[in-house]
C-alpha atoms as a PDB file:
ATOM      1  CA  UNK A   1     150.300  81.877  65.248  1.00  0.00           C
ATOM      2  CA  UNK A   2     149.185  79.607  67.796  1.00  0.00           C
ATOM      3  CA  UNK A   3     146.452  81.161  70.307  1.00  0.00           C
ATOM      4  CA  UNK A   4     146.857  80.368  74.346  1.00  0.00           C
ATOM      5  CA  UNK A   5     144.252  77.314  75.005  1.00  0.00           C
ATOM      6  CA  UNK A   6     142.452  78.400  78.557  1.00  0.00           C
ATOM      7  CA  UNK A   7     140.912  74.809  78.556  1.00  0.00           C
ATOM      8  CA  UNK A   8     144.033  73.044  78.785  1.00  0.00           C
ATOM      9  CA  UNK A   9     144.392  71.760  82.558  1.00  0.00           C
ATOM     10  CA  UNK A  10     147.938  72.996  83.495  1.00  0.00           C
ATOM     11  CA  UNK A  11     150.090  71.523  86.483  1.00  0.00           C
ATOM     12  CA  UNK A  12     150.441  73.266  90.162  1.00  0.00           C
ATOM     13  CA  UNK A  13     152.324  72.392  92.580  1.00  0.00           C
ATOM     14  CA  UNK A  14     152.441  73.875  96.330  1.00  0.00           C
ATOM     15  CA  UNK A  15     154.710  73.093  98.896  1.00  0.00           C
ATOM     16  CA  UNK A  16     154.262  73.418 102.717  1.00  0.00           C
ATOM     17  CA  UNK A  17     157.038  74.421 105.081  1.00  0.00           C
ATOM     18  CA  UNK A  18     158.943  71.362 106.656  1.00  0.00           C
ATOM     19  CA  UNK A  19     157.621  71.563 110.441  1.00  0.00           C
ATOM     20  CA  UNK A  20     158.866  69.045 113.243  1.00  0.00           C
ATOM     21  CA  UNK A  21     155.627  67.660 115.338  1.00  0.00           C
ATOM     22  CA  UNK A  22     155.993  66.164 118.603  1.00  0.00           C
ATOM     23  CA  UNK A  23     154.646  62.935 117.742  1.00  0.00           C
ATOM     24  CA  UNK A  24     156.105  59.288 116.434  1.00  0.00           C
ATOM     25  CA  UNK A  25     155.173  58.509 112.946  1.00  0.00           C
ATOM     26  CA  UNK A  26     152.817  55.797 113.850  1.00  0.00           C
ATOM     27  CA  UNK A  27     150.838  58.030 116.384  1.00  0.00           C
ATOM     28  CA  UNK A  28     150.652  60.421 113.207  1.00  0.00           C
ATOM     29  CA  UNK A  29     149.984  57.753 110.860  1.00  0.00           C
ATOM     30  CA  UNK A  30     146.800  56.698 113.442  1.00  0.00           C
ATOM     31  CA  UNK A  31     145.500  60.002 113.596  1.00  0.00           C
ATOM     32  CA  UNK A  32     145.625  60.726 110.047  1.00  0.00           C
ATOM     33  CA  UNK A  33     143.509  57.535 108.570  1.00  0.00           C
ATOM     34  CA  UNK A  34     140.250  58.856 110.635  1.00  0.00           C
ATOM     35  CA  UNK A  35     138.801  61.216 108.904  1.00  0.00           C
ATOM     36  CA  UNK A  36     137.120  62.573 111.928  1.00  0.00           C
ATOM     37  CA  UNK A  37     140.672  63.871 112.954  1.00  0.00           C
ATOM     38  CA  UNK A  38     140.807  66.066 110.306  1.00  0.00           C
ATOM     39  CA  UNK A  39     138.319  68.728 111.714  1.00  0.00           C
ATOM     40  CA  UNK A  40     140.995  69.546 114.206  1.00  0.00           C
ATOM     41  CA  UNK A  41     143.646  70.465 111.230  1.00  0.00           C
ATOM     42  CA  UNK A  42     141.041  72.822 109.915  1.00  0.00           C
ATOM     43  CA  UNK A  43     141.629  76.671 109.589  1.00  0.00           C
ATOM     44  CA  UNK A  44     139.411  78.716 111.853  1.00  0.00           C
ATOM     45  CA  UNK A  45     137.454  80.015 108.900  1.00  0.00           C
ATOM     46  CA  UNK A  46     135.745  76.351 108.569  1.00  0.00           C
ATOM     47  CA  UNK A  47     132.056  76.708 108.633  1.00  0.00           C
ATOM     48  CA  UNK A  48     131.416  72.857 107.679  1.00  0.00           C
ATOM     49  CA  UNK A  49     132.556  69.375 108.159  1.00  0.00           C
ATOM     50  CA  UNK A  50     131.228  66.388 107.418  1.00  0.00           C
ATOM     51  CA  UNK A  51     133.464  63.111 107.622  1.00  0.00           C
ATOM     52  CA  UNK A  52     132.624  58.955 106.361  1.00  0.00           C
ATOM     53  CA  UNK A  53     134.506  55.854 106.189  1.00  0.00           C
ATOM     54  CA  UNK A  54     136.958  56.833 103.832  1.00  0.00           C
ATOM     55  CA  UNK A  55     137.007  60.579 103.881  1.00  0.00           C
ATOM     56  CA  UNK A  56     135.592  64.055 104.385  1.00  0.00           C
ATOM     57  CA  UNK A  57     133.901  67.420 103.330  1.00  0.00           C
ATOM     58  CA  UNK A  58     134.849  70.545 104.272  1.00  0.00           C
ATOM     59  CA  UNK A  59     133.957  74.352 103.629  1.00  0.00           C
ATOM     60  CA  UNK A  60     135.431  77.327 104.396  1.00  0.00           C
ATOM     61  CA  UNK A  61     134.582  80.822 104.176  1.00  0.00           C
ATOM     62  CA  UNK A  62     134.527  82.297 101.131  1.00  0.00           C
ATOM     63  CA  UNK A  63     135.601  79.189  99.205  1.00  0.00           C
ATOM     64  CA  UNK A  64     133.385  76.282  97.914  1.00  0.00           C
ATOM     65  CA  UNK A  65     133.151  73.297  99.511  1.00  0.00           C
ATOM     66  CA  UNK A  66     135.752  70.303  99.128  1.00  0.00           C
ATOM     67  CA  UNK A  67     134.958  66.674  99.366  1.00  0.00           C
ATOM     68  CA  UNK A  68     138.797  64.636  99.819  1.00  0.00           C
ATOM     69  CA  UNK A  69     139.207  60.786 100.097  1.00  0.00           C
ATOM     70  CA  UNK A  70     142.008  59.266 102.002  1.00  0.00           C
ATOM     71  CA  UNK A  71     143.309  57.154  99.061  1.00  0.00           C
ATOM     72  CA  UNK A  72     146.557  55.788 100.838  1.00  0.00           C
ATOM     73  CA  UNK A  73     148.234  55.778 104.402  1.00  0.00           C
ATOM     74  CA  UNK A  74     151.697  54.205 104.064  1.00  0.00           C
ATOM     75  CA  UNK A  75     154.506  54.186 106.778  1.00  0.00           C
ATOM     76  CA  UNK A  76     156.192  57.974 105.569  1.00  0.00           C
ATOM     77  CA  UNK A  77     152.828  59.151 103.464  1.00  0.00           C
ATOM     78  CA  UNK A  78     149.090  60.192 103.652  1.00  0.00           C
ATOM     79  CA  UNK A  79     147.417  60.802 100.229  1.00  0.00           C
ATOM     80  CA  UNK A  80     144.385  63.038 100.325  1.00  0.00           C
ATOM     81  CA  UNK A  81     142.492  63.197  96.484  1.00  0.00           C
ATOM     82  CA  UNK A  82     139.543  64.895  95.508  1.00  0.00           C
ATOM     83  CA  UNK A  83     136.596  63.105  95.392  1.00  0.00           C
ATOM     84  CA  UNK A  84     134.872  64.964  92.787  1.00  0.00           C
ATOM     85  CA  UNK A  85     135.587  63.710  89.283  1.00  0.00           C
ATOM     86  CA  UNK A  86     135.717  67.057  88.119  1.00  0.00           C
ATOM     87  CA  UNK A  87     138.637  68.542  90.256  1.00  0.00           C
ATOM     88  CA  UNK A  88     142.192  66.514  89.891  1.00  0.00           C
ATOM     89  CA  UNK A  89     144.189  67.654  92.597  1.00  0.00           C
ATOM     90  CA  UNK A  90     145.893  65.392  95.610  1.00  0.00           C
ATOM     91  CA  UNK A  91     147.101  66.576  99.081  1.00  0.00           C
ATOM     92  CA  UNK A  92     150.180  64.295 100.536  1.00  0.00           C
ATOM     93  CA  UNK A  93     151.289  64.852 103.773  1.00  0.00           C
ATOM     94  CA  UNK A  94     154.741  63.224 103.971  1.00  0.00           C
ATOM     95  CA  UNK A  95     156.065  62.717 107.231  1.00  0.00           C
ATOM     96  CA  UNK A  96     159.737  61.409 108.310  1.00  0.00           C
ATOM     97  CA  UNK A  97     161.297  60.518 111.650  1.00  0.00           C
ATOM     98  CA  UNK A  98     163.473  62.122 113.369  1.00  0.00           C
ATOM     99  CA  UNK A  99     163.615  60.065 116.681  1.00  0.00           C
ATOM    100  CA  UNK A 100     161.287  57.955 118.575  1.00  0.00           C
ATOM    101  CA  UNK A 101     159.293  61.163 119.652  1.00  0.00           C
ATOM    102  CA  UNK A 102     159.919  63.688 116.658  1.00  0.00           C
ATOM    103  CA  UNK A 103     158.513  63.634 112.880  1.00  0.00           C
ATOM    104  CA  UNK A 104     159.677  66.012 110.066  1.00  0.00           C
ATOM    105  CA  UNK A 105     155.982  66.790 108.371  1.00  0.00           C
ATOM    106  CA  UNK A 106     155.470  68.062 105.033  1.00  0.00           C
ATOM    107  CA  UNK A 107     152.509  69.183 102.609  1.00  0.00           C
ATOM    108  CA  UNK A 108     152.313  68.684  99.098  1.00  0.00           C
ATOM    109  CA  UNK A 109     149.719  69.414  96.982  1.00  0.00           C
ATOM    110  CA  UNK A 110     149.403  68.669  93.289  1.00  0.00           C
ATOM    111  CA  UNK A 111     146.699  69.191  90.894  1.00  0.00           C
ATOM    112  CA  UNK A 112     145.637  70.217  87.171  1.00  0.00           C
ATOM    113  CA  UNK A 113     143.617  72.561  86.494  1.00  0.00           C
ATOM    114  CA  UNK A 114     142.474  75.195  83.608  1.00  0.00           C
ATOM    115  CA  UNK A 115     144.852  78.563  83.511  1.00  0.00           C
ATOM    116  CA  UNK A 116     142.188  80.637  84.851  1.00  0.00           C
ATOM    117  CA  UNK A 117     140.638  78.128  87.356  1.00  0.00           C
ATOM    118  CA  UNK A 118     144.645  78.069  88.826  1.00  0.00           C
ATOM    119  CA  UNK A 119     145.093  81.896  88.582  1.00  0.00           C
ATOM    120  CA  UNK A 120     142.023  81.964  91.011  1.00  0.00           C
ATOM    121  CA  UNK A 121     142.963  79.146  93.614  1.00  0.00           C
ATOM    122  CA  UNK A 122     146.253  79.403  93.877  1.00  0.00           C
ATOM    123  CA  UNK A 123     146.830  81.901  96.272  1.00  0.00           C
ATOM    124  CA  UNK A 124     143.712  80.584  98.970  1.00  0.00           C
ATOM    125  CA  UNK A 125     145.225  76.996  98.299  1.00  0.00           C
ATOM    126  CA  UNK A 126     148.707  78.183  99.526  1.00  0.00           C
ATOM    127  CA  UNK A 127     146.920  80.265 102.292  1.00  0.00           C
ATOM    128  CA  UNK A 128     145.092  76.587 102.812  1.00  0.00           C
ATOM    129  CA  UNK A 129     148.079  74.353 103.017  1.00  0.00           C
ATOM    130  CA  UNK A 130     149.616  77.075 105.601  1.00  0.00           C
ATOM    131  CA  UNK A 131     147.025  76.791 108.065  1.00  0.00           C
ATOM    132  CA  UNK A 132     147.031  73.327 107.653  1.00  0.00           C
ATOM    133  CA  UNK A 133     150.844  73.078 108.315  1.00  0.00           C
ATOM    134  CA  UNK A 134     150.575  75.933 111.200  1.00  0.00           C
ATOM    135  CA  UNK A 135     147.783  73.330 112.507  1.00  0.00           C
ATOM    136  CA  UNK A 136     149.673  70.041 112.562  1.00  0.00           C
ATOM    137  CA  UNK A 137     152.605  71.718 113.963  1.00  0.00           C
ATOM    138  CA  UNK A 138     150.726  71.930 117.317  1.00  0.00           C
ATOM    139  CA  UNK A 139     149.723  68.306 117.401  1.00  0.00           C
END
């Protein structure tokens, strides 16, 4: 009988609501490759923010903090990824036009992690990506 290995990193995936944003892609796409910007997508529970060239750090309360790098901003995608080598997770926003005024925004977030490790994030990740989504749909 083979026992249940809690070391093995397991796959989760979380999906954010499609939301429509009063903005072009490329006004999205120009907001969303300064990491400065990003403060203003936070939930109201952030306590800290720090952003660089390339990225940002962020806590919230009640949750540890969370250092992402913006690894790629195409015409339809942002890719957020951790930038600690010990969490493997990545945050894509995908974003699709709807006219010259109108983008269809969705989050997706995908990451591996240890069955207990996703037993205890899952939930404040999903709360997470909500805010997030509530937060860009008011751009």
């Amino acid at each position: 009988m083979q026992g249940f290995n809690f070391y093995k990193n397991i796959k989760m995936n979380l999906e954010g609501r499609k939301i429509t944003v009063n903005k072009s892609v490329p006004q999205l796409m120009e907001m969303l490759k300064n990491p400065e910007d990003y403060k203003d997508l936070m939930p109201s529970s952030l306590n800290k923010f720090e952003s660089w060239e390339d990225g940002f750090k962020f806590g919230l309360s009640g949750m540890p903090e969370i250092a992402l790098k913006i690894e790629e901003v195409s015409t339809n995608q942002v890719i957020l990824k951790s930038a600690s080598s010990s969490l493997d997770f990545a945050l894509t926003g995908t974003m699709n036009s709807i006219n010259d005024n109108q983008t269809e925004v969705q989050l997706l977030f995908e990451g591996k992690f240890n069955p207990f490790i996703k037993m205890m994030v899952e939930k404040p990740l999903q709360n997470f990506i909500n805010s997030l989504t509530d937060n860009i749909e008011k751009l």
